[in-house]
N, C-alpha and C. Protein backbone atom coordinates (compact mmCIF):
# COMPACT_ATOMS: atom_id res chain seq x y z
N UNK A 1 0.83 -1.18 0.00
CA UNK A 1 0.00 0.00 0.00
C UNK A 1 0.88 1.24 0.00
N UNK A 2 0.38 1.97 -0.82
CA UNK A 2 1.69 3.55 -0.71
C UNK A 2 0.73 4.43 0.07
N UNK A 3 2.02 4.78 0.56
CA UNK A 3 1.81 5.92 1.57
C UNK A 3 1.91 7.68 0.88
N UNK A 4 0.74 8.17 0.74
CA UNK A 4 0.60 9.98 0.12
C UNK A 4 1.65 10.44 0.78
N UNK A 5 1.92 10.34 2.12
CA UNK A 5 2.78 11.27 2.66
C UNK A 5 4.73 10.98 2.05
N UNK A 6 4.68 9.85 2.09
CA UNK A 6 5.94 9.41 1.59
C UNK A 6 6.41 10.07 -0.04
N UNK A 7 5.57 9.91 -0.49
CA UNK A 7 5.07 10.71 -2.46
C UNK A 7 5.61 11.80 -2.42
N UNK A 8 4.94 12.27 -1.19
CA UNK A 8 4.73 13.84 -1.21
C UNK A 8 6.07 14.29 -0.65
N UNK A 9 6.96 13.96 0.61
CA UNK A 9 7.71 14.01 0.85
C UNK A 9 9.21 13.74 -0.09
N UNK A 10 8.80 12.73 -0.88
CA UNK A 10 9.83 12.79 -2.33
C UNK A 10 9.82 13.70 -2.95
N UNK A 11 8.31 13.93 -3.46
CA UNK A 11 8.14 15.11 -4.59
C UNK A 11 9.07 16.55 -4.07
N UNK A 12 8.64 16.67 -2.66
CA UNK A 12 9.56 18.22 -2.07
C UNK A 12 10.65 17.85 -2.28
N UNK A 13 11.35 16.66 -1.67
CA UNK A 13 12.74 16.31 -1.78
C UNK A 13 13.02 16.90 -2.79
N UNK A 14 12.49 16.20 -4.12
CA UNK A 14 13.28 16.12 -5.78
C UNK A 14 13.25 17.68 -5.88
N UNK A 15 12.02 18.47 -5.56
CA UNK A 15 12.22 20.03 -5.97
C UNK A 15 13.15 20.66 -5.13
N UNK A 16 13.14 20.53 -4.31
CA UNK A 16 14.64 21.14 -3.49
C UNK A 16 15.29 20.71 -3.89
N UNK A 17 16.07 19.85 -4.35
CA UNK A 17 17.39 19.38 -4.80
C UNK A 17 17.37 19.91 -6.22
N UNK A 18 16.61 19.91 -7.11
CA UNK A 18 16.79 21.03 -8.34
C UNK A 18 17.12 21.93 -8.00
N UNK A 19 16.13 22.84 -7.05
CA UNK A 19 16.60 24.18 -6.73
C UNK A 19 18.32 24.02 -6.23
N UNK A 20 18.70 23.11 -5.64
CA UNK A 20 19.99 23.61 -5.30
C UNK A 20 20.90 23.49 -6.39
N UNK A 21 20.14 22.36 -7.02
CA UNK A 21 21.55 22.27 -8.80
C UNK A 21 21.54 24.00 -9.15
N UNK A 22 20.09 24.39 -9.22
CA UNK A 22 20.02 25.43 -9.81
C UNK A 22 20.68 26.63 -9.39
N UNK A 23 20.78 26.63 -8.04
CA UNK A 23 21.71 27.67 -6.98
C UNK A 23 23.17 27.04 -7.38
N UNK A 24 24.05 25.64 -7.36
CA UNK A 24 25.12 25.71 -8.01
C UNK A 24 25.21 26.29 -8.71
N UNK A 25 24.28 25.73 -9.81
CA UNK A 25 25.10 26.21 -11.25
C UNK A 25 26.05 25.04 -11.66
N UNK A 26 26.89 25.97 -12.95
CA UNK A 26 27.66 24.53 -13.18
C UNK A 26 29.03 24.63 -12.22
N UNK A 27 29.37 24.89 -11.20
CA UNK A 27 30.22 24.96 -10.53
C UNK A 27 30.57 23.74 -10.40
N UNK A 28 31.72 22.69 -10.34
CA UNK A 28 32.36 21.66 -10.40
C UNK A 28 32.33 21.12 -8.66
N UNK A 29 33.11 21.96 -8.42
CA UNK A 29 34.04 22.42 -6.93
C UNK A 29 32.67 21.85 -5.79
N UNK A 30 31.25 22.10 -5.85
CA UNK A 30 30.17 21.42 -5.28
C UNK A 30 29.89 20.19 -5.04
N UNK A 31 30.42 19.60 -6.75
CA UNK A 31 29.64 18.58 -6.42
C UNK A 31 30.87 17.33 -5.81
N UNK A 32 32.27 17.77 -5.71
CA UNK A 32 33.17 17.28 -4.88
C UNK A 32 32.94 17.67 -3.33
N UNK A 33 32.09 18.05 -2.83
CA UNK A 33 31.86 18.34 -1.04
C UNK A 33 31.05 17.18 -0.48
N UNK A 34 31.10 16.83 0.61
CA UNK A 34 30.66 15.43 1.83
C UNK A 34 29.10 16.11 1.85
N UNK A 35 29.05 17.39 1.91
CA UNK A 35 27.13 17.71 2.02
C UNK A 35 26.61 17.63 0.83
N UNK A 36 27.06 18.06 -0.06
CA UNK A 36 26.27 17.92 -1.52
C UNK A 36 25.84 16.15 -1.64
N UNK A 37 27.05 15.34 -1.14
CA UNK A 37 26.51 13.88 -1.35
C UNK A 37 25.46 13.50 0.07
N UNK A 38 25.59 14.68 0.90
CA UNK A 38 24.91 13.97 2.25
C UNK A 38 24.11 14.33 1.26
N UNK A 39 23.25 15.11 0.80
CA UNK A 39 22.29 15.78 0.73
C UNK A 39 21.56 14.75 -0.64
N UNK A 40 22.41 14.36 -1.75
CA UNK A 40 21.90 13.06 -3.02
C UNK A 40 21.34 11.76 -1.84
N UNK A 41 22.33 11.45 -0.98
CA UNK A 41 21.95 10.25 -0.23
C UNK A 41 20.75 10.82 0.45
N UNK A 42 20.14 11.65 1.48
CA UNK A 42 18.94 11.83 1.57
C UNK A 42 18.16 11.58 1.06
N UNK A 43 17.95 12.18 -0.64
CA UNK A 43 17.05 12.19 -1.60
C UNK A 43 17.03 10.57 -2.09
N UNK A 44 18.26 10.02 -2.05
CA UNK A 44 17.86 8.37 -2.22
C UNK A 44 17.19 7.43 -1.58
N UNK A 45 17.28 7.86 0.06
CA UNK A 45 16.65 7.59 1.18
C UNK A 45 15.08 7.70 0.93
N UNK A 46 14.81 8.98 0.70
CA UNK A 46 13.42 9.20 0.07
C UNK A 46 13.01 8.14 -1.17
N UNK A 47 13.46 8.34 -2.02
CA UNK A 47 13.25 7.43 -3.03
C UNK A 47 13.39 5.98 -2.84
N UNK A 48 14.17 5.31 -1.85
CA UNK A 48 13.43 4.36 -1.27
C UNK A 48 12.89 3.74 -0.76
N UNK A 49 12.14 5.01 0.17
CA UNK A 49 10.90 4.99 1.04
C UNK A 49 9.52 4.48 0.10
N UNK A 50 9.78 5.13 -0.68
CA UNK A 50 7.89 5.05 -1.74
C UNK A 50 8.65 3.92 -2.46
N UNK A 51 9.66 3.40 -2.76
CA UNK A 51 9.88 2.04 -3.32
C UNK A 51 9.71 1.13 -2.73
N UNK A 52 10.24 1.15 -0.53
CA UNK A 52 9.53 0.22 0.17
C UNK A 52 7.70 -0.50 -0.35
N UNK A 53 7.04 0.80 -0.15
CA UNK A 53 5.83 0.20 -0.23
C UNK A 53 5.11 -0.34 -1.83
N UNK A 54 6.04 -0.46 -2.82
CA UNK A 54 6.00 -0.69 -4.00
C UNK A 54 6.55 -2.50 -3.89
N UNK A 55 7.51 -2.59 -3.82
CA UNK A 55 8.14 -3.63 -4.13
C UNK A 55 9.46 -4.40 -2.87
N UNK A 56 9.29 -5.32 -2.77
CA UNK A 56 10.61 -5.67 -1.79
C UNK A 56 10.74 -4.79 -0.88
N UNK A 57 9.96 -4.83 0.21
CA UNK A 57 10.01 -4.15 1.45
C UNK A 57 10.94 -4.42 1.75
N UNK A 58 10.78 -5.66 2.14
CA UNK A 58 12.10 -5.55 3.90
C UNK A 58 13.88 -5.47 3.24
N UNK A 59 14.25 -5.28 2.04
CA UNK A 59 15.66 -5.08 1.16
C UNK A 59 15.11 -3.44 1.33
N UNK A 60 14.51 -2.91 0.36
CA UNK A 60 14.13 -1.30 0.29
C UNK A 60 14.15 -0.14 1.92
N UNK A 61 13.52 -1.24 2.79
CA UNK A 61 13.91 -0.52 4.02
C UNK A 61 15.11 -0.29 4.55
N UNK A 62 15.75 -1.74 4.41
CA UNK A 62 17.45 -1.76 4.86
C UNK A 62 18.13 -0.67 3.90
N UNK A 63 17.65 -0.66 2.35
CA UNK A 63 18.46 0.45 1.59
C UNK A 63 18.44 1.92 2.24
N UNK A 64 16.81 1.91 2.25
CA UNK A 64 16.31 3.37 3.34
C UNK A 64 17.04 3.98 4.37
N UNK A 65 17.17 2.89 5.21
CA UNK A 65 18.25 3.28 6.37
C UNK A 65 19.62 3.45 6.30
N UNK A 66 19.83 2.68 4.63
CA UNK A 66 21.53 2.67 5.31
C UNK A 66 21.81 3.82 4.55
N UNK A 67 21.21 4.24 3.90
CA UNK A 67 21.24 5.68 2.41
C UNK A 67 21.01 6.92 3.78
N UNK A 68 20.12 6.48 4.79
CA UNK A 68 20.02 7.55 6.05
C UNK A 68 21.41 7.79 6.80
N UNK A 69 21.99 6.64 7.23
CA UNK A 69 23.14 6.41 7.99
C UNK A 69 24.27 7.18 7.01
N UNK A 70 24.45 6.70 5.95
CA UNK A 70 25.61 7.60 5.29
C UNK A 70 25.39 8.74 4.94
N UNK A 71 24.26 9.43 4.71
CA UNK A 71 24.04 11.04 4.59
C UNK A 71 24.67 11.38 5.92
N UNK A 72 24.19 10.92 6.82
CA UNK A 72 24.44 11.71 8.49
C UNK A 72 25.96 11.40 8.65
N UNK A 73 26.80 10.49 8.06
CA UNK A 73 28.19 10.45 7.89
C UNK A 73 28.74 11.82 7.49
N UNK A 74 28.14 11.31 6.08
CA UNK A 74 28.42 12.54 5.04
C UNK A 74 28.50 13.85 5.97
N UNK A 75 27.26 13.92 6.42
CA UNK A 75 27.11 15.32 6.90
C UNK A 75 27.77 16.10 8.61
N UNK A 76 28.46 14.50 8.83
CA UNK A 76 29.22 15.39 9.79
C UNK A 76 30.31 14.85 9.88
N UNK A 77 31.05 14.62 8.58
CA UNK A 77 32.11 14.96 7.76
C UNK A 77 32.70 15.96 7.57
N UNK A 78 30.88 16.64 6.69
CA UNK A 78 31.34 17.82 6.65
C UNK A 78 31.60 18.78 7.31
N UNK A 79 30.69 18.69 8.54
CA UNK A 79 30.85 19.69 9.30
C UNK A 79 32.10 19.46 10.12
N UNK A 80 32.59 18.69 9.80
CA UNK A 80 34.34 18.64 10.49
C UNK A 80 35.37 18.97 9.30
N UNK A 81 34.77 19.15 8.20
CA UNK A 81 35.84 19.73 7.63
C UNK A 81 35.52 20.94 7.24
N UNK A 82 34.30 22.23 8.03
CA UNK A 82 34.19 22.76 7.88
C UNK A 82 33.98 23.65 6.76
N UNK A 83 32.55 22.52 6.04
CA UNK A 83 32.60 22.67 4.63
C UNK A 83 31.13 23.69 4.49
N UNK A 84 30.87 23.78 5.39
CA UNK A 84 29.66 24.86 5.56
C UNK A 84 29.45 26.58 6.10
């Protein structure tokens, strides 16, 4: 059964993350930083939230979490290398 809120919560995801390509630009130098990938791994996290309830739950959840676990790496990575 899919969950609206999960959809919906992708859908914002995916538009925020345009908007930020769009705030890069084509700047290179971005998409080499630990937050720019925390921030793709989030959005994958999302994306396989609404895939949980599609297909192969209990694999899609473990992806869910572990795509969670390495953003929050990622992201305080970065903030130790004082990339913010």
């Amino acid at each position: 059964m899919q969950n609206i809120s999960e959809i919906l919560d992708f859908s914002i995801s995916a538009l925020l993350f345009m908007y930020l390509l769009s705030l890069i630009g084509k700047s290179s130098s971005y998409s080499k930083t630990y937050w720019f990938w925390g921030v793709v791994f989030i959005l994958g996290s999302k994306a396989n939230s609404v895939l949980e309830s599609l297909i192969f739950s209990n694999q899609f959840n473990v992806f869910e979490h572990t795509f969670f676990l390495v953003a929050c790496i990622l992201f305080f990575l970065s903030i130790l290398k004082k990339e913010l």
